[in-house]
Structure formats: C-alpha cells, structure tokens
PDB file of N, CA and C in Angstrom:
ATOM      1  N   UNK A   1       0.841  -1.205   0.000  1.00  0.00           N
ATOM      2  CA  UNK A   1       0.000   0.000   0.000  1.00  0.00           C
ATOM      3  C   UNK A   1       0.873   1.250   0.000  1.00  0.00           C
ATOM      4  N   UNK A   2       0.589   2.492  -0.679  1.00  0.00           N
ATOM      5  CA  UNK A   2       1.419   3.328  -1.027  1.00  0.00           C
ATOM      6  C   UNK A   2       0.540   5.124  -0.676  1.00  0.00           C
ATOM      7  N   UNK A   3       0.785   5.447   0.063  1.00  0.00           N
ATOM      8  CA  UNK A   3      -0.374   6.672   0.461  1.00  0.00           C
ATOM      9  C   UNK A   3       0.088   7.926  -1.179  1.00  0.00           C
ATOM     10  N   UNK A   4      -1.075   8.498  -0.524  1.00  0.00           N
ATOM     11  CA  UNK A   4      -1.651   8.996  -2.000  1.00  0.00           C
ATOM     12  C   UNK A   4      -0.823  10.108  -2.506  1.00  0.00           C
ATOM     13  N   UNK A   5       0.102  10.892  -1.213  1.00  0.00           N
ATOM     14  CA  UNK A   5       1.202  11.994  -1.176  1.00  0.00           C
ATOM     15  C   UNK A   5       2.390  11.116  -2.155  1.00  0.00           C
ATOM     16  N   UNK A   6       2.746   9.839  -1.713  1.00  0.00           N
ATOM     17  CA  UNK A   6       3.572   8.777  -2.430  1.00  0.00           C
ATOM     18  C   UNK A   6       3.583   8.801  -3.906  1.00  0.00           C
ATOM     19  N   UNK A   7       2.563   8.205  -4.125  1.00  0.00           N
ATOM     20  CA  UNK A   7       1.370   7.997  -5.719  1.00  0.00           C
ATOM     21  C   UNK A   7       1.920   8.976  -6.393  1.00  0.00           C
ATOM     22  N   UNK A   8       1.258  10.135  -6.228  1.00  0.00           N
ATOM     23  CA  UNK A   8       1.552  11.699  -6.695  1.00  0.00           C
ATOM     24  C   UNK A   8       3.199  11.624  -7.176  1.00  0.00           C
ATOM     25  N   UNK A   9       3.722  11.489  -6.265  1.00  0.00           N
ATOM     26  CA  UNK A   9       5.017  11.939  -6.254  1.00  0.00           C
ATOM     27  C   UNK A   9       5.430  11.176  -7.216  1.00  0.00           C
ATOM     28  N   UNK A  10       5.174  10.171  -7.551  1.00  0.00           N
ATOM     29  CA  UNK A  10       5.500   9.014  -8.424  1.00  0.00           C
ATOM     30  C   UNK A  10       4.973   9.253  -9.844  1.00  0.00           C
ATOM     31  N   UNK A  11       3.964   9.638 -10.096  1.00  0.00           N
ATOM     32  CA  UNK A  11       3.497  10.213 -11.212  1.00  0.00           C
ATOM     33  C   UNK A  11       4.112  11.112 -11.643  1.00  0.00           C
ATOM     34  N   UNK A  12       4.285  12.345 -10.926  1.00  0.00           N
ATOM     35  CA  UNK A  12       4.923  13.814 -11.195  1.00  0.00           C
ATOM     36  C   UNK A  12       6.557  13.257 -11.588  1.00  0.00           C
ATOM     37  N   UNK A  13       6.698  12.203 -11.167  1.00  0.00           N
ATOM     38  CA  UNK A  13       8.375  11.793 -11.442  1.00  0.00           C
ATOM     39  C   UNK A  13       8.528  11.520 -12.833  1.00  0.00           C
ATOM     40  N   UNK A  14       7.434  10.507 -13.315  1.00  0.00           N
ATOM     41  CA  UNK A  14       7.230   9.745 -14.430  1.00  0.00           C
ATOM     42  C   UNK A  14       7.317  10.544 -15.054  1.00  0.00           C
ATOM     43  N   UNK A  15       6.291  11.766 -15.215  1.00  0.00           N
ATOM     44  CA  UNK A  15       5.709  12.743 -16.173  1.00  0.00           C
ATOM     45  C   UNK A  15       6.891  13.675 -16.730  1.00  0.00           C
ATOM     46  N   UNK A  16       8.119  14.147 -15.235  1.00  0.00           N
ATOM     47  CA  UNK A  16       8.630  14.990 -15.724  1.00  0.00           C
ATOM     48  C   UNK A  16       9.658  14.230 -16.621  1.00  0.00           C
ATOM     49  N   UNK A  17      10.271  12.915 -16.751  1.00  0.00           N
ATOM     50  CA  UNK A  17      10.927  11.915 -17.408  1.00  0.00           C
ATOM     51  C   UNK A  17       9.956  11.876 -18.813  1.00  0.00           C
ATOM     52  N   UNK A  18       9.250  11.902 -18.895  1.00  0.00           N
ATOM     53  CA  UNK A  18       8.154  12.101 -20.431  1.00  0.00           C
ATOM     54  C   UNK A  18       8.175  13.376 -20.884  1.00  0.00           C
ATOM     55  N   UNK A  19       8.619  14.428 -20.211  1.00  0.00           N
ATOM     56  CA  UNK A  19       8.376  15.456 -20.438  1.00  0.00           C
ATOM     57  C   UNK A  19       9.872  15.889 -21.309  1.00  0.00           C
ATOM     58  N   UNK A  20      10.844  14.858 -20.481  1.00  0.00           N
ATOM     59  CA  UNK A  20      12.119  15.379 -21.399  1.00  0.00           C
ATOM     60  C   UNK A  20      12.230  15.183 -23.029  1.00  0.00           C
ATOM     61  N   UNK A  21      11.467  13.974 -22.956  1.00  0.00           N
ATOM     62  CA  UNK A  21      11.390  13.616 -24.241  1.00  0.00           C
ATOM     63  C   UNK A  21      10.749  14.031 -24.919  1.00  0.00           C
ATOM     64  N   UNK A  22      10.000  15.223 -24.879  1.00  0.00           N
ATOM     65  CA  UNK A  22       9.056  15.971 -25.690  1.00  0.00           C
ATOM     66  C   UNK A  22       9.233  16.910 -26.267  1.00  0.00           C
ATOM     67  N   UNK A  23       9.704  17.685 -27.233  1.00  0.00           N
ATOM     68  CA  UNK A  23      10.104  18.203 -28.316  1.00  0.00           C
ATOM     69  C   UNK A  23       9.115  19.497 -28.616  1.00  0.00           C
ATOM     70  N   UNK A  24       7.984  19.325 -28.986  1.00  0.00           N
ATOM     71  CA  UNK A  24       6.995  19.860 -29.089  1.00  0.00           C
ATOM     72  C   UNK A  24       6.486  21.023 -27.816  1.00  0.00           C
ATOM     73  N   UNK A  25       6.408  22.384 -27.869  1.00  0.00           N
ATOM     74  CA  UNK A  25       5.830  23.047 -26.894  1.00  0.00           C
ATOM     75  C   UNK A  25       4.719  23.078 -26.176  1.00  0.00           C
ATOM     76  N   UNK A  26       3.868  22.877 -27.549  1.00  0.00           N
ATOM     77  CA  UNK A  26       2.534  22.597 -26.906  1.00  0.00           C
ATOM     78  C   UNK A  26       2.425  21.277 -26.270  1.00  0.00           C
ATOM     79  N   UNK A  27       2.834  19.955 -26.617  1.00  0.00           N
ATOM     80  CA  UNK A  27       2.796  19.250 -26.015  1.00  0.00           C
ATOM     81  C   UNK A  27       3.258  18.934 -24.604  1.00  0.00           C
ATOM     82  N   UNK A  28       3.817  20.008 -24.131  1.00  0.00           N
ATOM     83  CA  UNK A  28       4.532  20.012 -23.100  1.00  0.00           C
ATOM     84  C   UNK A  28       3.739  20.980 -22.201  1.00  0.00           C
ATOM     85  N   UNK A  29       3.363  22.270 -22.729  1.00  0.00           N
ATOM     86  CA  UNK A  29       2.308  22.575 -21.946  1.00  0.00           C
ATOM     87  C   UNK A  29       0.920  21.902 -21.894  1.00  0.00           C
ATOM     88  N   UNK A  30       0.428  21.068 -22.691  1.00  0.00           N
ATOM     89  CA  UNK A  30      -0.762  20.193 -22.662  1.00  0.00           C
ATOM     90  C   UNK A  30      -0.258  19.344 -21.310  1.00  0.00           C
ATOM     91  N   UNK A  31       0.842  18.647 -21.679  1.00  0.00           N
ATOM     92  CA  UNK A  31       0.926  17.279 -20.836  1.00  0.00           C
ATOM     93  C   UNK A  31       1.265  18.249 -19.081  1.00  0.00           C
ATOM     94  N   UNK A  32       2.120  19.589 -18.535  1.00  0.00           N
ATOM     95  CA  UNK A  32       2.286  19.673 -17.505  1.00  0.00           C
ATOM     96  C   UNK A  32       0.877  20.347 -17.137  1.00  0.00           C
ATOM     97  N   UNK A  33      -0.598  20.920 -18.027  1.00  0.00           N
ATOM     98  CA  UNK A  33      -1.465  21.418 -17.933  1.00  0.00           C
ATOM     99  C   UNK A  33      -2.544  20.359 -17.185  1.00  0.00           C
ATOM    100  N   UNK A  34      -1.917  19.116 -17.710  1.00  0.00           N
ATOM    101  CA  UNK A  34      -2.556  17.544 -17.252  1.00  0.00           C
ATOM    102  C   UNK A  34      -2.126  17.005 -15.631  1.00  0.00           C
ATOM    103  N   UNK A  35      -0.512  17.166 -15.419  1.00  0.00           N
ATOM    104  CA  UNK A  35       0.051  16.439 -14.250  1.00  0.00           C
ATOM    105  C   UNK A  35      -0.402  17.661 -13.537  1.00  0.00           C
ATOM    106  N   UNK A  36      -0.598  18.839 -13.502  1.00  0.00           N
ATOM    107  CA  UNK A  36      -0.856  19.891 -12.389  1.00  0.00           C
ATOM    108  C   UNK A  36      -2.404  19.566 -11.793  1.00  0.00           C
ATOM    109  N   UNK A  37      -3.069  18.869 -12.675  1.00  0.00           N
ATOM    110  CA  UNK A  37      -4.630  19.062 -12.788  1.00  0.00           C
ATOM    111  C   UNK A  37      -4.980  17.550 -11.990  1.00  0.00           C
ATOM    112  N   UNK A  38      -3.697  16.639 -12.047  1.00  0.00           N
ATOM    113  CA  UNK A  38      -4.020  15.831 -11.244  1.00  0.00           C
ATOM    114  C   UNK A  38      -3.342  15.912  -9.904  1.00  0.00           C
ATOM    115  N   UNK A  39      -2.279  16.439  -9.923  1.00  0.00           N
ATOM    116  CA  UNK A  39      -1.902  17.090  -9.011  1.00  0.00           C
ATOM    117  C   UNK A  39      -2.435  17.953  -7.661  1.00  0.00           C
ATOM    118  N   UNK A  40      -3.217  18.477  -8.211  1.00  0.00           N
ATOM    119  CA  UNK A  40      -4.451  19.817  -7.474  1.00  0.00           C
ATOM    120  C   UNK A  40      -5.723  18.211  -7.016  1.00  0.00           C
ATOM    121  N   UNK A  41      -5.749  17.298  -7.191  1.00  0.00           N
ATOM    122  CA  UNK A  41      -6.975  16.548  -6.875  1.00  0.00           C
ATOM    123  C   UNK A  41      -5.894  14.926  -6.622  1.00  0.00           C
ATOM    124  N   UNK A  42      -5.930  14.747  -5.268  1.00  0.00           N
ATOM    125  CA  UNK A  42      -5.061  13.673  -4.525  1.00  0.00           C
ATOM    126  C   UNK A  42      -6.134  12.612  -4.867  1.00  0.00           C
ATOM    127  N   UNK A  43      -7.224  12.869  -4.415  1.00  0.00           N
ATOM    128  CA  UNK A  43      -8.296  11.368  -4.713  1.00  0.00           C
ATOM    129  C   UNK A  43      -8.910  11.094  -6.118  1.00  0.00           C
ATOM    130  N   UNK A  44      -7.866  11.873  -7.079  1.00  0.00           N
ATOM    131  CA  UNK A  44      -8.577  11.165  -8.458  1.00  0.00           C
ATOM    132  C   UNK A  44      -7.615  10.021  -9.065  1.00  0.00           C
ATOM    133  N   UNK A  45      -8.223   9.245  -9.966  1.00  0.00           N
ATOM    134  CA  UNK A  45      -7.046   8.420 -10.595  1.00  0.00           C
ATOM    135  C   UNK A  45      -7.117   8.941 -11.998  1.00  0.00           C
ATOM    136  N   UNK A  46      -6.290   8.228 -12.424  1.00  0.00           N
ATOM    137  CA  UNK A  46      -6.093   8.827 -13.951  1.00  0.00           C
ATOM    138  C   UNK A  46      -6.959   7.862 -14.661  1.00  0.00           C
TER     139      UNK A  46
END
C-alpha cells in the first residue's frame, strides 16, 4: 500500500521523465497542464 502523497510523487516523477522527451511546446504545456490538474486533486485516478 502506497499513500496517495507517495502515488503523486511518483506520477509527477514519471511525467517529468516524459516530459524530457518531448520536443513539441505545446505538447509540453498540454501534458504539464494535465500532471498539475491531477496534481491539485489527490483522490482522483487517472
């Protein structure tokens, strides 16, 4: 079991590792427009 502060943190890790690889601007503000939005809401899943 992994509390939900954990989770987060783990996602936001992933994302910013996806994020290097992204080339594209907009895609980069789309995708950190996404991890903030789950970010701001601890009890949602993706």
């Amino acid at each position: 079991m992994t509390s939900p502060s954990i989770e987060v943190h783990f996602q936001l890790s992933q994302a910013l590792d996806k994020l290097h690889h992204k080339r594209n601007i907009e895609d980069r503000l789309n995708f950190l427009h996404q991890m903030l939005h789950i970010a701001c809401l601890p009890g949602a899943q993706m």
